[in-house]
C-alpha atoms as a PDB file:
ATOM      1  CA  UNK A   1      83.985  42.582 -11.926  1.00  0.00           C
ATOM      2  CA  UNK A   2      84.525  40.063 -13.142  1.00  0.00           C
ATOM      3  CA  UNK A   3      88.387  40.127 -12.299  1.00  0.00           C
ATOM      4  CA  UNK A   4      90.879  40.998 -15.156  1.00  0.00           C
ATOM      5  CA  UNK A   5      93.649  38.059 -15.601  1.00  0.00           C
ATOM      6  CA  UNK A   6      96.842  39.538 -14.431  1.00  0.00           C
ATOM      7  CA  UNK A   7      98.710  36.681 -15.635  1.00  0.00           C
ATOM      8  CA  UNK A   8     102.047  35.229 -14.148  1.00  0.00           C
ATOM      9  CA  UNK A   9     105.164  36.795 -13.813  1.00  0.00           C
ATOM     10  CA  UNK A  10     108.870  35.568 -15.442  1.00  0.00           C
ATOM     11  CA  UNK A  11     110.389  33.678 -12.534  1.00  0.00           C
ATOM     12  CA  UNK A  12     113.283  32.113 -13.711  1.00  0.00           C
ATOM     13  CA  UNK A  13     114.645  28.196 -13.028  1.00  0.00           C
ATOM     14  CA  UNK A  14     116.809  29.831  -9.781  1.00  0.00           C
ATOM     15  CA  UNK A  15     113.792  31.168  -8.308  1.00  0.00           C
ATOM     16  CA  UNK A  16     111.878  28.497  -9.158  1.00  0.00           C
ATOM     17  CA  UNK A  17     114.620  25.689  -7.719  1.00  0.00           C
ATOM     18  CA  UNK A  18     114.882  27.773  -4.633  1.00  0.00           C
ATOM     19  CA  UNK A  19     111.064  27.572  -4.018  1.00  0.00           C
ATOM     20  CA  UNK A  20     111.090  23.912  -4.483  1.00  0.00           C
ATOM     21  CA  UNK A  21     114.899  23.315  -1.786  1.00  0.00           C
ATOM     22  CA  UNK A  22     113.036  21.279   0.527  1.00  0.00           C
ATOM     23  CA  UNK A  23     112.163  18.179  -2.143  1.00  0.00           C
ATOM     24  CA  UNK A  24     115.405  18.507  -3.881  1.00  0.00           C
ATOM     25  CA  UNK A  25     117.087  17.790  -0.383  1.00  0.00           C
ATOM     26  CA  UNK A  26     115.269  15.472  -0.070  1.00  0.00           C
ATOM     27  CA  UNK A  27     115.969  13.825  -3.579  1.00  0.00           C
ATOM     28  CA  UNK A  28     119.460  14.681  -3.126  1.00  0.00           C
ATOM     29  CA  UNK A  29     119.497  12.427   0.181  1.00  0.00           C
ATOM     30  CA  UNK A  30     117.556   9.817  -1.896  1.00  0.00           C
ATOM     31  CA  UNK A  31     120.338   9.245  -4.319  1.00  0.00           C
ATOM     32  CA  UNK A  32     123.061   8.917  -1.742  1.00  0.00           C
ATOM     33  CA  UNK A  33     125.629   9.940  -4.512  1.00  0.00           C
ATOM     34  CA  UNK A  34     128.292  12.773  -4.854  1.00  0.00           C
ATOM     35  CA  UNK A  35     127.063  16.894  -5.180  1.00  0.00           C
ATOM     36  CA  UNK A  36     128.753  16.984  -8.711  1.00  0.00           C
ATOM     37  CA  UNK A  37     127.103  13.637  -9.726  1.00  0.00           C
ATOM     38  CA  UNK A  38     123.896  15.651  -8.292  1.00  0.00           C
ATOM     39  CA  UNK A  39     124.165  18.553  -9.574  1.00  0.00           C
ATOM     40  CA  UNK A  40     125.192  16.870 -13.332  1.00  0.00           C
ATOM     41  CA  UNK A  41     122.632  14.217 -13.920  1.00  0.00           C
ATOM     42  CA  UNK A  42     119.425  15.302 -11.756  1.00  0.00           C
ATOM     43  CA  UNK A  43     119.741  18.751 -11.327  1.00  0.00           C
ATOM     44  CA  UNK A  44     120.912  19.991 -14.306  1.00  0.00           C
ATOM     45  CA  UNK A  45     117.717  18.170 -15.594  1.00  0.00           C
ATOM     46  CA  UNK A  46     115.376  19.194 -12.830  1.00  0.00           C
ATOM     47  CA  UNK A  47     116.648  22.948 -13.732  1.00  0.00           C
ATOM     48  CA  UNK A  48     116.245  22.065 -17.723  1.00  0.00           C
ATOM     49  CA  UNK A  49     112.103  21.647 -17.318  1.00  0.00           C
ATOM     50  CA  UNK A  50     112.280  24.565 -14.955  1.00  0.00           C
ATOM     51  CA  UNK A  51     113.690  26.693 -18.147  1.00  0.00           C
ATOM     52  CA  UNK A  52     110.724  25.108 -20.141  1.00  0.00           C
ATOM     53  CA  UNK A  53     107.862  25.791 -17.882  1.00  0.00           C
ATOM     54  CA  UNK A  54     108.178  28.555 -15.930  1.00  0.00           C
ATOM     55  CA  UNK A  55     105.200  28.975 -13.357  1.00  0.00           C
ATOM     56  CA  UNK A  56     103.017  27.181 -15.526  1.00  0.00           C
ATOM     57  CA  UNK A  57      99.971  25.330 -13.415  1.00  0.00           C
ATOM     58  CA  UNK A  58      99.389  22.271 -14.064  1.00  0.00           C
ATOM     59  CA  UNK A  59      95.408  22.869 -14.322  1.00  0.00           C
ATOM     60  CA  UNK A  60      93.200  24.938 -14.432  1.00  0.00           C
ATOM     61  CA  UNK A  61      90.770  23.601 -11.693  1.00  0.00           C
ATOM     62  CA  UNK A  62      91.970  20.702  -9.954  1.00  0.00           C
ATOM     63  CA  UNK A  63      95.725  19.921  -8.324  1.00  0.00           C
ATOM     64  CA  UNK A  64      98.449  22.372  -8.629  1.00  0.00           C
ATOM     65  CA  UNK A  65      96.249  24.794 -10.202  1.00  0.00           C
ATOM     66  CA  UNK A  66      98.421  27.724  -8.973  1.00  0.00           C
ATOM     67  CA  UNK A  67     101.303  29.467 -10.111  1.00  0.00           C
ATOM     68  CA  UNK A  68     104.538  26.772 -10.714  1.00  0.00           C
ATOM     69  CA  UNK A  69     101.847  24.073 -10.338  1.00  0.00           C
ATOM     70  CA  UNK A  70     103.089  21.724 -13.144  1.00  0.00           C
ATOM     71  CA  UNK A  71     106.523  22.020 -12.148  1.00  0.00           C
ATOM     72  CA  UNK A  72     106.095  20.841  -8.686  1.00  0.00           C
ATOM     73  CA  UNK A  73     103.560  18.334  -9.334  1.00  0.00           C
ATOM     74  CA  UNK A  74     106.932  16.656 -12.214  1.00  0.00           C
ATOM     75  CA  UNK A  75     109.218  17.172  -9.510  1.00  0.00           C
ATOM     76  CA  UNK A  76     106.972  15.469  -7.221  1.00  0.00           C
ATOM     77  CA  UNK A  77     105.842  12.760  -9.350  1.00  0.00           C
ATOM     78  CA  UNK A  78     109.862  12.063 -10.579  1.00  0.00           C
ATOM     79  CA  UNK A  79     110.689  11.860  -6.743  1.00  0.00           C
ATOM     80  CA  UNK A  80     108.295   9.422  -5.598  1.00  0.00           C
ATOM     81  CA  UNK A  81     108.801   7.865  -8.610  1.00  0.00           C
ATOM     82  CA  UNK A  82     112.295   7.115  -8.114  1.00  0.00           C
ATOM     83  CA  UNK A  83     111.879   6.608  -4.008  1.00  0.00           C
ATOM     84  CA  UNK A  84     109.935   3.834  -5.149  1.00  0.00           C
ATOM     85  CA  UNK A  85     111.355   1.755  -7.640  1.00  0.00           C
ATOM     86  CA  UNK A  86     114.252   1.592  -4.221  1.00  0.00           C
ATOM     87  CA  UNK A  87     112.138  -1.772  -4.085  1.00  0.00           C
ATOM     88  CA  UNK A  88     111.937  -3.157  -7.919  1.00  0.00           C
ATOM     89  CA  UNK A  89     114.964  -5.220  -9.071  1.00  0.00           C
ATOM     90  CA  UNK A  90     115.135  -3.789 -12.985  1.00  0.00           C
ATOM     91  CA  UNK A  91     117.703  -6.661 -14.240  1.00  0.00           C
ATOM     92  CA  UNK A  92     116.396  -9.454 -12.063  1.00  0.00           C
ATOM     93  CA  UNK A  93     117.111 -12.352 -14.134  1.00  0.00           C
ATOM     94  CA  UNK A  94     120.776 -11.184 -14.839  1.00  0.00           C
ATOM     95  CA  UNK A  95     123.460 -11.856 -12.684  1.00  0.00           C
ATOM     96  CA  UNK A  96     124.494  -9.756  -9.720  1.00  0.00           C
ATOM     97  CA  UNK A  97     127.604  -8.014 -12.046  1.00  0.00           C
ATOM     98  CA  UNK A  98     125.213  -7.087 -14.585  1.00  0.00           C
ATOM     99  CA  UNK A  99     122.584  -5.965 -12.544  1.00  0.00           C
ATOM    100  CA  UNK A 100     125.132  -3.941 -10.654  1.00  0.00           C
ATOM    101  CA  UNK A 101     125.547  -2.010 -13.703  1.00  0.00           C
ATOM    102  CA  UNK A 102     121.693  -1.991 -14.940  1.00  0.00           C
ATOM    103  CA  UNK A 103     120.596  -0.903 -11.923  1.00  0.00           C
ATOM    104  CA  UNK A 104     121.305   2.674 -11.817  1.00  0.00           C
ATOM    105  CA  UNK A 105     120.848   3.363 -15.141  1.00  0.00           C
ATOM    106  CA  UNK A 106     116.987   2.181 -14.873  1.00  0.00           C
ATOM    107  CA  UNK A 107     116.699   4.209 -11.969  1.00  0.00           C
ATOM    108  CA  UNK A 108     117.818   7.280 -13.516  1.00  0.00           C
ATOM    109  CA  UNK A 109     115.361   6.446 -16.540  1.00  0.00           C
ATOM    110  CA  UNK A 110     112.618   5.837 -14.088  1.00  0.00           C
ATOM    111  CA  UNK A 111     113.331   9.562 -12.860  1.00  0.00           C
ATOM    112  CA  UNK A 112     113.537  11.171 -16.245  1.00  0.00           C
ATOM    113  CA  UNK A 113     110.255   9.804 -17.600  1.00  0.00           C
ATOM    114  CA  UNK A 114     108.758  10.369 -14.654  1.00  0.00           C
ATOM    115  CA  UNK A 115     110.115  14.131 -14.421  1.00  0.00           C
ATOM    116  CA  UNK A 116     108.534  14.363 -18.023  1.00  0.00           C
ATOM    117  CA  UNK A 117     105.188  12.670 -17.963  1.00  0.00           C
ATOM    118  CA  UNK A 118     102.412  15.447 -17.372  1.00  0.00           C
ATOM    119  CA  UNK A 119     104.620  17.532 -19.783  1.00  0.00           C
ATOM    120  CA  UNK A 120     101.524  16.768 -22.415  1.00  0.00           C
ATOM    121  CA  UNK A 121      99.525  19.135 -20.587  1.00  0.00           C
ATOM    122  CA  UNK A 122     101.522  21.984 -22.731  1.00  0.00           C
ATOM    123  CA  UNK A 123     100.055  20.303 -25.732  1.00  0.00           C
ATOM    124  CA  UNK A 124      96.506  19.291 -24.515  1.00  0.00           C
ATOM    125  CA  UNK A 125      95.361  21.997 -22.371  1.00  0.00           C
ATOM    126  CA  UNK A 126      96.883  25.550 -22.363  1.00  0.00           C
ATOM    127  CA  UNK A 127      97.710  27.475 -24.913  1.00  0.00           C
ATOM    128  CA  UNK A 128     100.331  30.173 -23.330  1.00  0.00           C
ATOM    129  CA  UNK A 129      99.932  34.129 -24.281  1.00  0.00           C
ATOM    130  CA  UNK A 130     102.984  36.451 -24.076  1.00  0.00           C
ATOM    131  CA  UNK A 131     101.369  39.882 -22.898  1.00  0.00           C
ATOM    132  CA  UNK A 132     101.174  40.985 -26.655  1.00  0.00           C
ATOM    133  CA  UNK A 133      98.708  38.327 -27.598  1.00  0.00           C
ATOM    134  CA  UNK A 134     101.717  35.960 -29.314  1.00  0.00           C
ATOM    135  CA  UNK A 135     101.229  32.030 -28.769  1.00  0.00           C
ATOM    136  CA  UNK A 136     104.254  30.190 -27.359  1.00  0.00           C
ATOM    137  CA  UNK A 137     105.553  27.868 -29.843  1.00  0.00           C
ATOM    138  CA  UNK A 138     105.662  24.833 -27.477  1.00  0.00           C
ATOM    139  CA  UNK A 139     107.556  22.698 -29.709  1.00  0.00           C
ATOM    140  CA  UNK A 140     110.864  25.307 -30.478  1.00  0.00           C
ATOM    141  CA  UNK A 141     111.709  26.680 -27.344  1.00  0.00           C
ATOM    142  CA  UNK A 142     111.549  27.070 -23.720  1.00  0.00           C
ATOM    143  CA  UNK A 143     109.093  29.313 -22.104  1.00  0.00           C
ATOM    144  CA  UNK A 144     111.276  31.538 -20.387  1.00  0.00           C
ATOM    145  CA  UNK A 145     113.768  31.661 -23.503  1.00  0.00           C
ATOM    146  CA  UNK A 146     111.191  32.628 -25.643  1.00  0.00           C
ATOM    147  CA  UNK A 147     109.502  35.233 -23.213  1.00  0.00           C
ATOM    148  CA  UNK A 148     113.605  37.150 -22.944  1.00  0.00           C
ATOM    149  CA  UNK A 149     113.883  37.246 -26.221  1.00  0.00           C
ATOM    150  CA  UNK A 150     110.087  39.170 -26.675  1.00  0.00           C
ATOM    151  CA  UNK A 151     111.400  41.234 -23.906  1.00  0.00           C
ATOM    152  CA  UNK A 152     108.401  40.609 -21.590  1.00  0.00           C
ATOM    153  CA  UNK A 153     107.888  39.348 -17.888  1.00  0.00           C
ATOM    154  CA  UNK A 154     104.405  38.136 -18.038  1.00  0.00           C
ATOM    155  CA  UNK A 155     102.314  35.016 -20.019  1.00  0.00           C
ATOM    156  CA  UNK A 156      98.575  34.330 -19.791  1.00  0.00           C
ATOM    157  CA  UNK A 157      97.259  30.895 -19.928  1.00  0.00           C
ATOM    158  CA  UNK A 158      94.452  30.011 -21.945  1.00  0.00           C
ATOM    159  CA  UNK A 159      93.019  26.864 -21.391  1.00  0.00           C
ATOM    160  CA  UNK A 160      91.382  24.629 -23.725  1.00  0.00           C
ATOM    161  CA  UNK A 161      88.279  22.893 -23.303  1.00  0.00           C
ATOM    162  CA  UNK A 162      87.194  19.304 -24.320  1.00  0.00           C
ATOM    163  CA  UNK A 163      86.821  19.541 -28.323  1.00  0.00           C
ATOM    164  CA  UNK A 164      88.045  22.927 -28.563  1.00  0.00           C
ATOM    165  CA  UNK A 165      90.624  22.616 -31.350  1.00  0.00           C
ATOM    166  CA  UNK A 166      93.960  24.586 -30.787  1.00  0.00           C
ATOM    167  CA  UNK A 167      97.087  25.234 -33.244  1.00  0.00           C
ATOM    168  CA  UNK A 168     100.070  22.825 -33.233  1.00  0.00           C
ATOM    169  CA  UNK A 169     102.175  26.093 -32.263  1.00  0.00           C
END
């Protein structure tokens, strides 16, 4: 005692898409649009920040504190997001040809910013570990690139406190 940090294991974006099937049906029946439309604009996306994060948590005390936290809680936050701008008209002062066209395209943005907003969490609050003490370097490359190519299957989080300075990685 006290307990020794055993960190968090390599998943992968498969694993972590297949933990996550239930929501992405349900996004998928959202959309109402074609698997290969799907599969190219959302989930090649939704399987992009899946790359980049990992398991990451999303905190370190409060909501999705656990393993895969911050991934869920973007997933979640892009797919209410984008149930509920259903309602909004984007392009309503345009006519209905124009709009037509507008439309999707500021529903789709709606989805990718919202997909990407807590993402400043990786700059603000953690400060990831491979298991040989080496600092992610946020800004060049995906966790889960940069975790194969050290050859290693498990990162530590370190978490910063308020006024703690950290490195820009």
């Amino acid at each position: 005692y006290p307990p020794v940090d055993q960190g968090i294991e390599l998943a992968g974006a498969s694993a972590i898409l297949a933990s996550q099937s239930d929501l992405l049906r349900r996004l998928k029946l959202l959309l109402c649009i074609s698997e290969a439309e799907f599969q190219d604009r959302y989930l090649s996306v939704v399987r992009g920040l899946a790359s980049y994060i990992d398991l990451l948590p999303a905190s370190e005390n409060g909501t999705h504190k656990g393993a895969g936290g911050l991934f869920r809680l973007a997933l979640e936050i892009a797919f209410y997001s984008r149930q509920s701008c259903e309602a909004v008209l984007f392009a309503g002062k345009v006519g209905v040809e124009k709009r037509r066209d507008f439309e999707p395209r500021w529903r789709y943005a709606t989805f990718l910013a919202a997909l990407c907003c807590e993402l400043h969490r990786l700059l603000s609050q953690m400060i990831v570990l491979s298991e040989d003490g080496q600092e992610w370097p946020v800004h060049q490359c995906g966790l889960t690139d940069w975790l194969q190519a050290r050859n290693t299957k498990r990162y530590f989080v370190r978490w910063i406190k308020e006024g703690e300075s950290f490195s820009a990685g």
